[in-house]
C-alpha atoms as a PDB file:
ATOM      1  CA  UNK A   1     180.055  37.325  63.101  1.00  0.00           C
ATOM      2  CA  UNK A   2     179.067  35.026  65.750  1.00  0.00           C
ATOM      3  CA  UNK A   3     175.093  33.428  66.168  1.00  0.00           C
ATOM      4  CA  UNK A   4     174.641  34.952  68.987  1.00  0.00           C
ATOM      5  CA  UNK A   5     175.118  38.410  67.994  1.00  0.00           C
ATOM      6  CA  UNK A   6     173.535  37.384  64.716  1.00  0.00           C
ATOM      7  CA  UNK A   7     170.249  35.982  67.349  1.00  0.00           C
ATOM      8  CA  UNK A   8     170.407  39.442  69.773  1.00  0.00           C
ATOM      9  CA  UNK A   9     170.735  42.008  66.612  1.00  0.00           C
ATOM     10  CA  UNK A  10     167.578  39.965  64.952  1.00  0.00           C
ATOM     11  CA  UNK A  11     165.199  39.926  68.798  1.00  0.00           C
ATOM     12  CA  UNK A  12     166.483  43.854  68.685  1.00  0.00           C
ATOM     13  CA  UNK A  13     165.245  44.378  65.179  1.00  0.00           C
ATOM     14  CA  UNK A  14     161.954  42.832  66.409  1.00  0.00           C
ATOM     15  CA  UNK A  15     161.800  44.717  69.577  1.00  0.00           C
ATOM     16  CA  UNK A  16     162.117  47.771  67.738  1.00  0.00           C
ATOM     17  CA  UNK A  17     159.719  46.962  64.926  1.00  0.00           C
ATOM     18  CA  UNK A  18     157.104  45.699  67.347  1.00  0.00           C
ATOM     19  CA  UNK A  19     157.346  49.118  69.361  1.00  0.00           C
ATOM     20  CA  UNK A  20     157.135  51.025  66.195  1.00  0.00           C
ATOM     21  CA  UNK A  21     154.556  49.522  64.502  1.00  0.00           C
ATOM     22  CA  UNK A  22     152.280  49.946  68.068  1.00  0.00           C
ATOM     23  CA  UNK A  23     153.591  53.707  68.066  1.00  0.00           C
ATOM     24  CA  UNK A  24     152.631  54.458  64.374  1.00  0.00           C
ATOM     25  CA  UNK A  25     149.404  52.264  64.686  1.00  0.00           C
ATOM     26  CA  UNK A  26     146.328  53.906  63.932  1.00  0.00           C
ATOM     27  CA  UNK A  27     144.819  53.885  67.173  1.00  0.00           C
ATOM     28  CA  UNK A  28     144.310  56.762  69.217  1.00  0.00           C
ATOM     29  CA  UNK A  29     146.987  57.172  71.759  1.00  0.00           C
ATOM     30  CA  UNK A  30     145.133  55.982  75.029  1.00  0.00           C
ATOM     31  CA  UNK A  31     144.240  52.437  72.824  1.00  0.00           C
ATOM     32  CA  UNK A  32     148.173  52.370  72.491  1.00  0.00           C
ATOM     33  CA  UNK A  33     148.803  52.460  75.725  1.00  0.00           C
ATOM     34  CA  UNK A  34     146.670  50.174  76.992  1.00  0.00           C
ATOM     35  CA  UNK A  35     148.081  47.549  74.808  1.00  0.00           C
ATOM     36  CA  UNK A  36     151.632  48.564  75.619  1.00  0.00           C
ATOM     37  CA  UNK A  37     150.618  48.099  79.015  1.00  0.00           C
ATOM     38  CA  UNK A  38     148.550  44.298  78.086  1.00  0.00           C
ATOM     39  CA  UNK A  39     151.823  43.412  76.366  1.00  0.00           C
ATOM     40  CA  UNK A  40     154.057  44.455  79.486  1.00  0.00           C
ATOM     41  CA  UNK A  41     151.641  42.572  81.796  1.00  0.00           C
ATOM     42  CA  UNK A  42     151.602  39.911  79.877  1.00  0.00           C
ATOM     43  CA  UNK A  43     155.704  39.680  79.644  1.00  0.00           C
ATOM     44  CA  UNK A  44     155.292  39.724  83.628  1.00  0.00           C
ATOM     45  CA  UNK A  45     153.239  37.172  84.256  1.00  0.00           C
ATOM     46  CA  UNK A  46     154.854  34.631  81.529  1.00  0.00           C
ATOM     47  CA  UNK A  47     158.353  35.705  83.414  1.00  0.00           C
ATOM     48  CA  UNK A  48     156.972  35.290  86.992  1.00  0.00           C
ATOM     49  CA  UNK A  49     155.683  31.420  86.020  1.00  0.00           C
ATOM     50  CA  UNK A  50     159.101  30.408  84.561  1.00  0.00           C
ATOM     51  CA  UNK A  51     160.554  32.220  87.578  1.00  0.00           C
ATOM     52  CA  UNK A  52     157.574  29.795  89.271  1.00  0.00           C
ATOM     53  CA  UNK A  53     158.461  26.741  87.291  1.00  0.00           C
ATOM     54  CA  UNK A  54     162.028  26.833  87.665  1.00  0.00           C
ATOM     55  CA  UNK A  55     162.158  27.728  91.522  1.00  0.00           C
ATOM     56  CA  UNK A  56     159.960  24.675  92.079  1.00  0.00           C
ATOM     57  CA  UNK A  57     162.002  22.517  89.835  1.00  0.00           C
ATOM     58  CA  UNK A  58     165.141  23.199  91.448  1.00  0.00           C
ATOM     59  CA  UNK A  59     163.626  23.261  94.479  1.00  0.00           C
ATOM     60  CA  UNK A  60     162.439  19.169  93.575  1.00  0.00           C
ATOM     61  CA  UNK A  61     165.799  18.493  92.756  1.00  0.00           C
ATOM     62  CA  UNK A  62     167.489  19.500  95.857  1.00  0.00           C
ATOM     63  CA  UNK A  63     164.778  17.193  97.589  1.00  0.00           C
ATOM     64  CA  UNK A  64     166.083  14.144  95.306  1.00  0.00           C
ATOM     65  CA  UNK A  65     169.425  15.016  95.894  1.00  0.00           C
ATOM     66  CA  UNK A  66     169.132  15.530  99.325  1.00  0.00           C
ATOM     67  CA  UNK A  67     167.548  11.804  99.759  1.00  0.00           C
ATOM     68  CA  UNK A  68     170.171  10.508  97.668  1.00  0.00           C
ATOM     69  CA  UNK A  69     173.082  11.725  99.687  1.00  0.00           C
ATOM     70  CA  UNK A  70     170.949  10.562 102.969  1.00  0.00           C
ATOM     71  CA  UNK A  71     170.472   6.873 101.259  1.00  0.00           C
ATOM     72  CA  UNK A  72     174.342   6.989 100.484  1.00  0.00           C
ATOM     73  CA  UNK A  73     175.484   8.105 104.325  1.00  0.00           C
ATOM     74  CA  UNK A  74     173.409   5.621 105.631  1.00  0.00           C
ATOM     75  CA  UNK A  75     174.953   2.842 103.242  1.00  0.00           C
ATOM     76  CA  UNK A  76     178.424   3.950 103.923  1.00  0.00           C
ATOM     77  CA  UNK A  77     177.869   3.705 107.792  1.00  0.00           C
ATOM     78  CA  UNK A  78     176.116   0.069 107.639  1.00  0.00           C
ATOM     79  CA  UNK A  79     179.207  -0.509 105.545  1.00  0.00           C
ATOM     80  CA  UNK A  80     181.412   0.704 107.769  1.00  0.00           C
ATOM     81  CA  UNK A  81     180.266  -0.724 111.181  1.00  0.00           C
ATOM     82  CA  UNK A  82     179.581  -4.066 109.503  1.00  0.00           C
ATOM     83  CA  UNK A  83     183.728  -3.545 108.326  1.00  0.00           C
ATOM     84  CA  UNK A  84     184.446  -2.776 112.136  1.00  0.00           C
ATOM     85  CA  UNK A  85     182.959  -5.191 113.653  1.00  0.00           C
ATOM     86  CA  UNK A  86     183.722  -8.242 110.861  1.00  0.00           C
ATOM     87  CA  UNK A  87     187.518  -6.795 112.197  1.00  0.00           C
ATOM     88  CA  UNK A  88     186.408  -6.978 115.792  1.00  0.00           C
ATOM     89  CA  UNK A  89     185.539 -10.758 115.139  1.00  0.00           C
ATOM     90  CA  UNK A  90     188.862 -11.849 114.236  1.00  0.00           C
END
């Protein structure tokens, strides 16, 4: 059996034993739906900052890599017209 169906069988086992044990919890129903409803919130808004974090981070990296090839077109054309003109000289 590979890890990773090893790793998604055990998160299932803990989805569904987290979900039972709020179910079968000794609170009255409208307590266990309200923290249902924290936990689901609070999946959301951890989701929506990674979403965040990682949009901004690739969004910083594009920048960098944008510069870089900028830098390196503006290297290659000194280098190039200096090439031209060294020619031009002889």
């Amino acid at each position: 059996m590979s890890t990773a169906k090893v790793v998604s069988g055990v998160a299932a086992g803990l989805a569904i034993g987290t979900v039972l044990g709020i179910l079968f919890a000794p609170d009255k129903g409208s307590e266990t739906r309200n923290k249902i409803i924290d936990k689901k919130n609070n999946l959301v808004d951890k989701a929506k900052s990674k979403y965040n974090n990682l949009e901004s981070s690739l969004k910083n990296q594009f920048q960098n890599v944008k510069e870089n090839v900028k830098e390196e077109a503006t290297d290659l054309a000194e280098k190039a017209t200096a090439t031209v003109e060294k020619r031009n000289i002889y």
